[in-house]
N, C-alpha and C. Protein backbone atom coordinates (compact mmCIF):
# COMPACT_ATOMS: atom_id res chain seq x y z
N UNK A 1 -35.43 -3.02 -52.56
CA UNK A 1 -34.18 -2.80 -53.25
C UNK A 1 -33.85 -3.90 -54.25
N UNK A 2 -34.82 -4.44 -55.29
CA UNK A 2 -34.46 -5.26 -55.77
C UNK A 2 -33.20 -4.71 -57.08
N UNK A 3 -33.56 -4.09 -57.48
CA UNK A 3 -32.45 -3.71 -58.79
C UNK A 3 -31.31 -2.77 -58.32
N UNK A 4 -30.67 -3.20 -56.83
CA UNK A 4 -29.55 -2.55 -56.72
C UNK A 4 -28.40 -2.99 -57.26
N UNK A 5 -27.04 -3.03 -57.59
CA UNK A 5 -26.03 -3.81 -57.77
C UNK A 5 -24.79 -3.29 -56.53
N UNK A 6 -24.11 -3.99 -56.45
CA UNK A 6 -22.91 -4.38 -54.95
C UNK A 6 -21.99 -4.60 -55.78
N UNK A 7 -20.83 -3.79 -55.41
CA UNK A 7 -19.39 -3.90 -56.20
C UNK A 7 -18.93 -4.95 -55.21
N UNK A 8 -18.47 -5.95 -55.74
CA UNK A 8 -18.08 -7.27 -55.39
C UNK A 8 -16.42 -7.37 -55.60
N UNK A 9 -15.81 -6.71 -56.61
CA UNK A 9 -14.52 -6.89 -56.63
C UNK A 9 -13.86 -5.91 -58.12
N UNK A 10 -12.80 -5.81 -57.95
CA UNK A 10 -12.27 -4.37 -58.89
C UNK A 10 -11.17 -5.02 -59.31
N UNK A 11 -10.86 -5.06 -60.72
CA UNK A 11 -9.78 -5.28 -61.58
C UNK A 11 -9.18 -4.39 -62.23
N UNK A 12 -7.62 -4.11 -62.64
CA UNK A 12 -7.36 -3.33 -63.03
C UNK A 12 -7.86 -2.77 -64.62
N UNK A 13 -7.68 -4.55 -65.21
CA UNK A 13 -8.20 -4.15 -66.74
C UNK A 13 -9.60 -4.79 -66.86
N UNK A 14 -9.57 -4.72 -67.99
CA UNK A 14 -11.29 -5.40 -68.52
C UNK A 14 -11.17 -6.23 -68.61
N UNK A 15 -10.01 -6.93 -69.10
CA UNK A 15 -9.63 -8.43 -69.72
C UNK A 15 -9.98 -9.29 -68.46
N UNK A 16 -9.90 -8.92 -67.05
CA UNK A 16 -9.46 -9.96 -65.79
C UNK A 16 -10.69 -9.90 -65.55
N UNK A 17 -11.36 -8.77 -65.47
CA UNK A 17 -12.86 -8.71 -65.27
C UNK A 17 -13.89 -9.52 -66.10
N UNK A 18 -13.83 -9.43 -67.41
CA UNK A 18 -14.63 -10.38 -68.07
C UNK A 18 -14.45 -11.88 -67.70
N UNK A 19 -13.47 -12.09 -67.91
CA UNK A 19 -13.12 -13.56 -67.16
C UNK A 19 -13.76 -14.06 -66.44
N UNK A 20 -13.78 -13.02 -65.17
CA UNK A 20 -14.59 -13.66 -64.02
C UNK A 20 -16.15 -13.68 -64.27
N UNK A 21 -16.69 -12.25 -65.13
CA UNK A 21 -17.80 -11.78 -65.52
C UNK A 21 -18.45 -13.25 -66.55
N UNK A 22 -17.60 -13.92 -67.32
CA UNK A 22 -18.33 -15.04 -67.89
C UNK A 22 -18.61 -16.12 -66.96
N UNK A 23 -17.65 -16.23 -65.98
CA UNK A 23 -17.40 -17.15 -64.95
C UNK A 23 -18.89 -17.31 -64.21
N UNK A 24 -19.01 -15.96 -63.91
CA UNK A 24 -19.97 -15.77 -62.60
C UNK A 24 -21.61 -16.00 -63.54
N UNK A 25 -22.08 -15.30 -65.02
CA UNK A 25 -22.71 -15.82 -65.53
C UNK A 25 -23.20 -17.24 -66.13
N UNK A 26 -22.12 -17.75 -66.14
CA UNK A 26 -22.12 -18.86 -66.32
C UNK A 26 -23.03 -19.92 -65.55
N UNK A 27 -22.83 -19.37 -63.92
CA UNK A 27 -23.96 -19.59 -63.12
C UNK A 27 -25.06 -19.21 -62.65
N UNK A 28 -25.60 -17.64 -63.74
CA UNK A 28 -26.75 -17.56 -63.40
C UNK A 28 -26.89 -16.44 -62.75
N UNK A 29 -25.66 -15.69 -62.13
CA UNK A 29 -25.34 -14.20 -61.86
C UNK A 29 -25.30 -13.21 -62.72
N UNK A 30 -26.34 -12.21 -62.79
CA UNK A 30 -26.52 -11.01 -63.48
C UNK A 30 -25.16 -10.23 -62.91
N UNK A 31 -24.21 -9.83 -64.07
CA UNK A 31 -23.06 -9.24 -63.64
C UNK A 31 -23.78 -7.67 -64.56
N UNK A 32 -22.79 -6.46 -64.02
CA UNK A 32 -22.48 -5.50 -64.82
C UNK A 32 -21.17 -5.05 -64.33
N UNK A 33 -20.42 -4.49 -65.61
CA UNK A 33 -19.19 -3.89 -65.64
C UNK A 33 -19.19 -2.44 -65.16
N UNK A 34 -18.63 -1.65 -64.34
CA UNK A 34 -18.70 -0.44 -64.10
C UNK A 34 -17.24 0.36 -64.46
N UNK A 35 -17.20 1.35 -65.52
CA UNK A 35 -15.70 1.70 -66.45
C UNK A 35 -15.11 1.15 -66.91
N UNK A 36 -15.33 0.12 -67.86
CA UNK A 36 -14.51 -1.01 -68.14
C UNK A 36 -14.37 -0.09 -69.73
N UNK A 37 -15.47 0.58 -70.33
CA UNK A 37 -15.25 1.75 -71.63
C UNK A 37 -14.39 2.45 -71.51
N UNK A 38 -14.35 3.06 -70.38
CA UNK A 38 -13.18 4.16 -70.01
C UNK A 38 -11.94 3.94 -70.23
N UNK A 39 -11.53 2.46 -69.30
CA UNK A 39 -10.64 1.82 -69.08
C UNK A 39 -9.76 1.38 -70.76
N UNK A 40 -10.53 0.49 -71.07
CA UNK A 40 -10.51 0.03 -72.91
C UNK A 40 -10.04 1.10 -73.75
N UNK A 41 -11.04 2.35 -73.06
CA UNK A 41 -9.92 3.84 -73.82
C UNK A 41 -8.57 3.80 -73.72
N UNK A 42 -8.07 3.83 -72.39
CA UNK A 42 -7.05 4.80 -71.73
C UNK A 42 -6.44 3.97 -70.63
N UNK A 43 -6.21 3.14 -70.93
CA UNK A 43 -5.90 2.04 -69.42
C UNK A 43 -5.05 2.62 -68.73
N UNK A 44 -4.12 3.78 -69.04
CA UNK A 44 -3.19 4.47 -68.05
C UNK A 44 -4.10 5.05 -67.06
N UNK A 45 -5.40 5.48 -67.17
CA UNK A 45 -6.27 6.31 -65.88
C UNK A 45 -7.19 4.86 -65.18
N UNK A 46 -6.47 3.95 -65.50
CA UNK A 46 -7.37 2.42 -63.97
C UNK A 46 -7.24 2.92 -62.79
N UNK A 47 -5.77 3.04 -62.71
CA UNK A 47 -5.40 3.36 -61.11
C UNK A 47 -6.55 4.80 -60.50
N UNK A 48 -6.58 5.78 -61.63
CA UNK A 48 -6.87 7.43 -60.94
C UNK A 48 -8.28 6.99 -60.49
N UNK A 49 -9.13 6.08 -61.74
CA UNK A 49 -10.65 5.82 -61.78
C UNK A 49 -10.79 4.97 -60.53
N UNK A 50 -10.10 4.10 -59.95
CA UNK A 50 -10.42 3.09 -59.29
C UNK A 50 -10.42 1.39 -59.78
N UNK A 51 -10.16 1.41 -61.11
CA UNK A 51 -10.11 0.03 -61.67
C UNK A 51 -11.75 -0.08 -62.45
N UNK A 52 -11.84 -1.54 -63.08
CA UNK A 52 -13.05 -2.18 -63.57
C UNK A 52 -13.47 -2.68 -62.22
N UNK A 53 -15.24 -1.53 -62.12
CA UNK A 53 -16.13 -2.59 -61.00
C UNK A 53 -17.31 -3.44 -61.21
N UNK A 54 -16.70 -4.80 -60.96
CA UNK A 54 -17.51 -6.23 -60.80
C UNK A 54 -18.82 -6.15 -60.19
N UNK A 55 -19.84 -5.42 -60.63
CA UNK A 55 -21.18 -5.35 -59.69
C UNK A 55 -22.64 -6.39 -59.90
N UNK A 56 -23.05 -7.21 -58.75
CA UNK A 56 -23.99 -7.73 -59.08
C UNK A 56 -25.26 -7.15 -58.59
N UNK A 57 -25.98 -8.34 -58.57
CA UNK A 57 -27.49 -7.64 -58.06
C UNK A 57 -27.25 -7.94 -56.35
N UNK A 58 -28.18 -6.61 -55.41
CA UNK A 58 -27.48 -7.26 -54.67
C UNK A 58 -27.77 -8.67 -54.17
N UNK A 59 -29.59 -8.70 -54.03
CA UNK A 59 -29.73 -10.54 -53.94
C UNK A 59 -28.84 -11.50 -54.33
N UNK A 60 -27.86 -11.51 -55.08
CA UNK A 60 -26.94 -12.31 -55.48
C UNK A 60 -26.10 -12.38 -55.62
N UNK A 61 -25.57 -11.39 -54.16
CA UNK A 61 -24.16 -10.94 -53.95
C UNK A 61 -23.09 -12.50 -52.81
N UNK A 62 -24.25 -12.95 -51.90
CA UNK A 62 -23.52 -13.86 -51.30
C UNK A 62 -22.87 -14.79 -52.35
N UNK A 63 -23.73 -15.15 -53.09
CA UNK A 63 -23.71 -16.10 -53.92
C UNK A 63 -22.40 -15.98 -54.81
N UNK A 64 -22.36 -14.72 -55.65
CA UNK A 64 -21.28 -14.37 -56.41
C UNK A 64 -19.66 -14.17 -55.51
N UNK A 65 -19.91 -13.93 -54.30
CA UNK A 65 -18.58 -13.69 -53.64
C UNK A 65 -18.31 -15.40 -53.36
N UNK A 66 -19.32 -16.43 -53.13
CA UNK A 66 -18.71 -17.48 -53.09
C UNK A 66 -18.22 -18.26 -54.13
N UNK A 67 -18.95 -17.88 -55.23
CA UNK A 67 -17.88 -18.06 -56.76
C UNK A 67 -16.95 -17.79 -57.06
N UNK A 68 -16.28 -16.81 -56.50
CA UNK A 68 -15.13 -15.80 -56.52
C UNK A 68 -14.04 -16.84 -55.88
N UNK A 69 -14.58 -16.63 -54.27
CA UNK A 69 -13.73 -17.64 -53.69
C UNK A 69 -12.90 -19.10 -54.08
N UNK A 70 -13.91 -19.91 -54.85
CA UNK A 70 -13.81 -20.71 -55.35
C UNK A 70 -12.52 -20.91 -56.47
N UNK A 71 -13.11 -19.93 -57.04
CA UNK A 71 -11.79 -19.84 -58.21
C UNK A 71 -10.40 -19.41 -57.46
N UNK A 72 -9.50 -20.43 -58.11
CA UNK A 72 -7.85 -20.38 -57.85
C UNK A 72 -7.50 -19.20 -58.66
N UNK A 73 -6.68 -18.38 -57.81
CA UNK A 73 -5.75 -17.30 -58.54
C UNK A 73 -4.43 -17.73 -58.31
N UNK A 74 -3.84 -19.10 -57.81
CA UNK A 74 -2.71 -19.47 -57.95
C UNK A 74 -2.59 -20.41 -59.23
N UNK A 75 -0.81 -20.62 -59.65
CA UNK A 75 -0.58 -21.30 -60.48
C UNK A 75 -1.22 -22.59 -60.58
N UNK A 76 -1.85 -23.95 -61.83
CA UNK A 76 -1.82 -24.67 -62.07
C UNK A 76 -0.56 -25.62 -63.33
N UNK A 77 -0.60 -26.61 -62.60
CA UNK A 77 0.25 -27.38 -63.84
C UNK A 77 -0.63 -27.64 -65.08
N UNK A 78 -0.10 -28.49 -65.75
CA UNK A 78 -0.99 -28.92 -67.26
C UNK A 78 -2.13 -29.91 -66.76
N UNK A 79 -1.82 -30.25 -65.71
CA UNK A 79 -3.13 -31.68 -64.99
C UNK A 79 -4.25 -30.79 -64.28
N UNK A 80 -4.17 -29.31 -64.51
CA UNK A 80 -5.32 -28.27 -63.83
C UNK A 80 -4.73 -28.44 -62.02
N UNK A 81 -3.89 -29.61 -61.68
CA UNK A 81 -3.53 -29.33 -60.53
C UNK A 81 -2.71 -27.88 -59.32
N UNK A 82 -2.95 -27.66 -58.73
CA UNK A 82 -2.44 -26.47 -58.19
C UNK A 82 -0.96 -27.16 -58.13
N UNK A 83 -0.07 -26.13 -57.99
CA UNK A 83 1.79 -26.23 -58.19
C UNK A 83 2.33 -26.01 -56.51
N UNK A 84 2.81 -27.11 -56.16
CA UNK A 84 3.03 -26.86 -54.45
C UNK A 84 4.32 -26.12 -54.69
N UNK A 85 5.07 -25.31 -53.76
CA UNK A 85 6.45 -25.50 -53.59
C UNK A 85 7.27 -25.97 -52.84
N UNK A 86 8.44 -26.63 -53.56
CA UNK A 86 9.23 -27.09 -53.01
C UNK A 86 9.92 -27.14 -51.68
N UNK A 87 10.02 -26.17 -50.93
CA UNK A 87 10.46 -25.41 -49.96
C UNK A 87 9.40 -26.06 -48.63
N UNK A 88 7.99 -25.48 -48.84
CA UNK A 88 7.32 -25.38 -47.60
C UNK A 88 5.86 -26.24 -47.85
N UNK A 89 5.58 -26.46 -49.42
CA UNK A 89 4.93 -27.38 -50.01
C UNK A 89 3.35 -26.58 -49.81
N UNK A 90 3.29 -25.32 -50.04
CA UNK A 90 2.19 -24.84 -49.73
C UNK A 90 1.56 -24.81 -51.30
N UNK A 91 0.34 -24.21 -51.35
CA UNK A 91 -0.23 -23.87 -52.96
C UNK A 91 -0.04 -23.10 -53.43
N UNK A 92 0.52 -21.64 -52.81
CA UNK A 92 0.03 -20.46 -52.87
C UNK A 92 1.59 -20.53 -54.12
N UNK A 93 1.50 -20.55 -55.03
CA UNK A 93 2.47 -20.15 -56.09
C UNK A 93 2.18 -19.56 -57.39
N UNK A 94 2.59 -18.42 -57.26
CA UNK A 94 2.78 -17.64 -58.96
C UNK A 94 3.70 -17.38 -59.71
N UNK A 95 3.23 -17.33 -61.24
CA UNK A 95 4.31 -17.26 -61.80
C UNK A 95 4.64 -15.63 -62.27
N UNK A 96 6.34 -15.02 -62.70
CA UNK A 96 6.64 -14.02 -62.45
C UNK A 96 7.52 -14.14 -63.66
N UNK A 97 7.75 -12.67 -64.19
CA UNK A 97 8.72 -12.88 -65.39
C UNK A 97 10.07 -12.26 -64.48
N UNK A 98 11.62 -12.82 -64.97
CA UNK A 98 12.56 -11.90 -63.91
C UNK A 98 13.93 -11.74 -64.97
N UNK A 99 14.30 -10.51 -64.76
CA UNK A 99 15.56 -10.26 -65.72
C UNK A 99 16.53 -10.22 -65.43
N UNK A 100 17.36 -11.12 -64.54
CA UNK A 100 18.69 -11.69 -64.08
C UNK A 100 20.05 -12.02 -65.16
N UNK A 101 19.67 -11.79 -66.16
CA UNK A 101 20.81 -12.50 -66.75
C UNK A 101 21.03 -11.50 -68.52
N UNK A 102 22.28 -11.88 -68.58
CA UNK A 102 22.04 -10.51 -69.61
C UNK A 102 21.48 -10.82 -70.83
N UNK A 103 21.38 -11.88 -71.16
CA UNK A 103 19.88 -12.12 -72.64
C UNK A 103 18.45 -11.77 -72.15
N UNK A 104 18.06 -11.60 -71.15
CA UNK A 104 16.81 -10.98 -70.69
C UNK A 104 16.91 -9.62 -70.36
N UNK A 105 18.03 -9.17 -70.40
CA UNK A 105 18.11 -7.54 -70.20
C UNK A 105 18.35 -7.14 -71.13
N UNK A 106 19.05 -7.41 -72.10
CA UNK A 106 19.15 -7.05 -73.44
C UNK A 106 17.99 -6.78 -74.47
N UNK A 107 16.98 -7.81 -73.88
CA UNK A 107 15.52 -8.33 -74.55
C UNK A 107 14.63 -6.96 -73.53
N UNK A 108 14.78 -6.64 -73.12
CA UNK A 108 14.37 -5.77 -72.05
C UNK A 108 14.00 -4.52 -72.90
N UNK A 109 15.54 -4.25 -72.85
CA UNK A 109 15.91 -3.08 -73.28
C UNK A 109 15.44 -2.33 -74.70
N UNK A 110 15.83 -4.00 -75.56
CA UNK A 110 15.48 -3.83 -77.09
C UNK A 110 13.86 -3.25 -77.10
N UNK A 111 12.83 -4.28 -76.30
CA UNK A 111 11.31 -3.59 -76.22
C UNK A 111 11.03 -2.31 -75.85
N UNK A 112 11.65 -1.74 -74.84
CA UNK A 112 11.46 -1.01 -73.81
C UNK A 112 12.09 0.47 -75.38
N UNK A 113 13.48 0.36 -75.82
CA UNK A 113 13.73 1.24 -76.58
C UNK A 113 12.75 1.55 -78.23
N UNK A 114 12.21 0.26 -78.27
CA UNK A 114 11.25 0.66 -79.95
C UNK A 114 10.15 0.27 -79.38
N UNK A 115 10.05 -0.11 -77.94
CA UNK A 115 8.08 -0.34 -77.63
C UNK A 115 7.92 -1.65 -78.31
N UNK A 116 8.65 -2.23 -78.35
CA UNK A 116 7.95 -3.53 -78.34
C UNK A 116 8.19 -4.38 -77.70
N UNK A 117 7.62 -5.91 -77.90
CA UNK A 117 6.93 -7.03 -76.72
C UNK A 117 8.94 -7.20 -76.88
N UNK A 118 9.23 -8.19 -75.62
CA UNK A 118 10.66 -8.40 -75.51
C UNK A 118 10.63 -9.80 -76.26
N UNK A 119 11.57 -10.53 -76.78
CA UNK A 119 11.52 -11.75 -77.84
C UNK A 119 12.13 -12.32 -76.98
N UNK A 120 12.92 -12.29 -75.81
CA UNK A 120 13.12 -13.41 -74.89
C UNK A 120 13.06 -12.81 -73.23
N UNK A 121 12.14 -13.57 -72.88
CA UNK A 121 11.82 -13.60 -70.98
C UNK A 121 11.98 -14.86 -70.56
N UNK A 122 12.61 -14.75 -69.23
CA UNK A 122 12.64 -16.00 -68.77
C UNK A 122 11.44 -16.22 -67.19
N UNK A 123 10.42 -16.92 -66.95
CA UNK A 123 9.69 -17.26 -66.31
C UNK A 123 10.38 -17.96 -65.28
N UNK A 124 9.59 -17.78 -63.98
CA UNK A 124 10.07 -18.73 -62.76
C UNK A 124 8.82 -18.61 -61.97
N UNK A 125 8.26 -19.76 -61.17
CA UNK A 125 7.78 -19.46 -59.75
C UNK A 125 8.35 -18.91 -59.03
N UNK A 126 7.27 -18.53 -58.00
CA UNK A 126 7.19 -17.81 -56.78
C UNK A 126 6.42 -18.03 -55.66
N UNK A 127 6.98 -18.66 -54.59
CA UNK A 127 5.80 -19.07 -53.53
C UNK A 127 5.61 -18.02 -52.58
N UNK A 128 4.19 -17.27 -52.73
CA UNK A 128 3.76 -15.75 -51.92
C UNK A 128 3.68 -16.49 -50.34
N UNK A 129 4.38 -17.55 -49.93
CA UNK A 129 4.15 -18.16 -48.31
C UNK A 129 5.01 -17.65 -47.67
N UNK A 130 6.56 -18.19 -48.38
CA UNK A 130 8.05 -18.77 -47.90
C UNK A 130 9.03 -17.84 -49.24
N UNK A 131 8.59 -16.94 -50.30
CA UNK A 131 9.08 -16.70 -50.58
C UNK A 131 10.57 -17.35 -51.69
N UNK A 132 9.95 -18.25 -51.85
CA UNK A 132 10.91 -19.61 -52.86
C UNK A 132 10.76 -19.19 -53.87
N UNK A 133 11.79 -18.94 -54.65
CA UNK A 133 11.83 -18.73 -56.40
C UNK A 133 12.20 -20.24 -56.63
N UNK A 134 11.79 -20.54 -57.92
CA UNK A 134 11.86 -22.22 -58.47
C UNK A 134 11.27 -22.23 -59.33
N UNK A 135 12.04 -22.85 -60.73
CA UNK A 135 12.22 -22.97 -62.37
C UNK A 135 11.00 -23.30 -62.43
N UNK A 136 10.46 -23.03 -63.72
CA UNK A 136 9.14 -23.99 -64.48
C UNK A 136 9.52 -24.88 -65.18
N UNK A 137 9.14 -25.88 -65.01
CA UNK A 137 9.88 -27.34 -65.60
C UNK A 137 8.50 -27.76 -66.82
């Protein structure tokens, strides 16, 4: 079974997939994309298709899932350091856009009514542990 490939992990778009796809080449892992054309069409049918699938060879499937691992999907500061929170001081923090206040709903609305990007969002963390919202400074 040498030229099989092993779906290793599924993204919704192409964009998150390549990412990792340069990532994982980078070290020497034969990646292929599986619907990522489709997707690039029509990104409203990710969900129906199943997403972009991350497939390697399989000989070099341990290998690529421990690359995976490796990489942080939580927030970093500008020092590449991971962002603790305040609260419970764990790592696990992301950031989230939130529309609390009425210049961000207004900005909302304005995109949402002519389709376009909103001209003001306001950003905050989020710790997925303890549940802490807390400013980006």
């Amino acid at each position: 079974m040498p030229n099989t490939f092993k779906t290793i992990s599924v993204f919704q778009y192409t964009t998150e997939a390549e990412i990792i796809k340069g990532r994982l080449e980078a070290e020497g892992i034969h990646v292929f994309l599986s619907d990522s054309t489709t997707i690039d069409t029509n990104p409203i049918v990710s969900n129906a298709i199943g997403g972009v699938k991350l497939k390697v060879y399989a000989e070099q499937e341990a290998e690529a899932i421990a690359i995976l691992k490796s990489i942080s999907s939580y927030s970093l500061d500008n020092d590449g350091q991971a962002i603790s929170c305040p609260n419970c001081h764990k790592h696990q923090v992301d950031v989230f856009s939130t529309i609390k206040d009425l210049k961000s709903f207004s900005a909302f609305l304005v995109g949402f009514i002519f389709g376009t990007l909103p001209f003001h969002t306001r950003y905050k963390y989020r710790c997925e542990a303890c549940k802490t919202e807390f400013p980006i400074q």
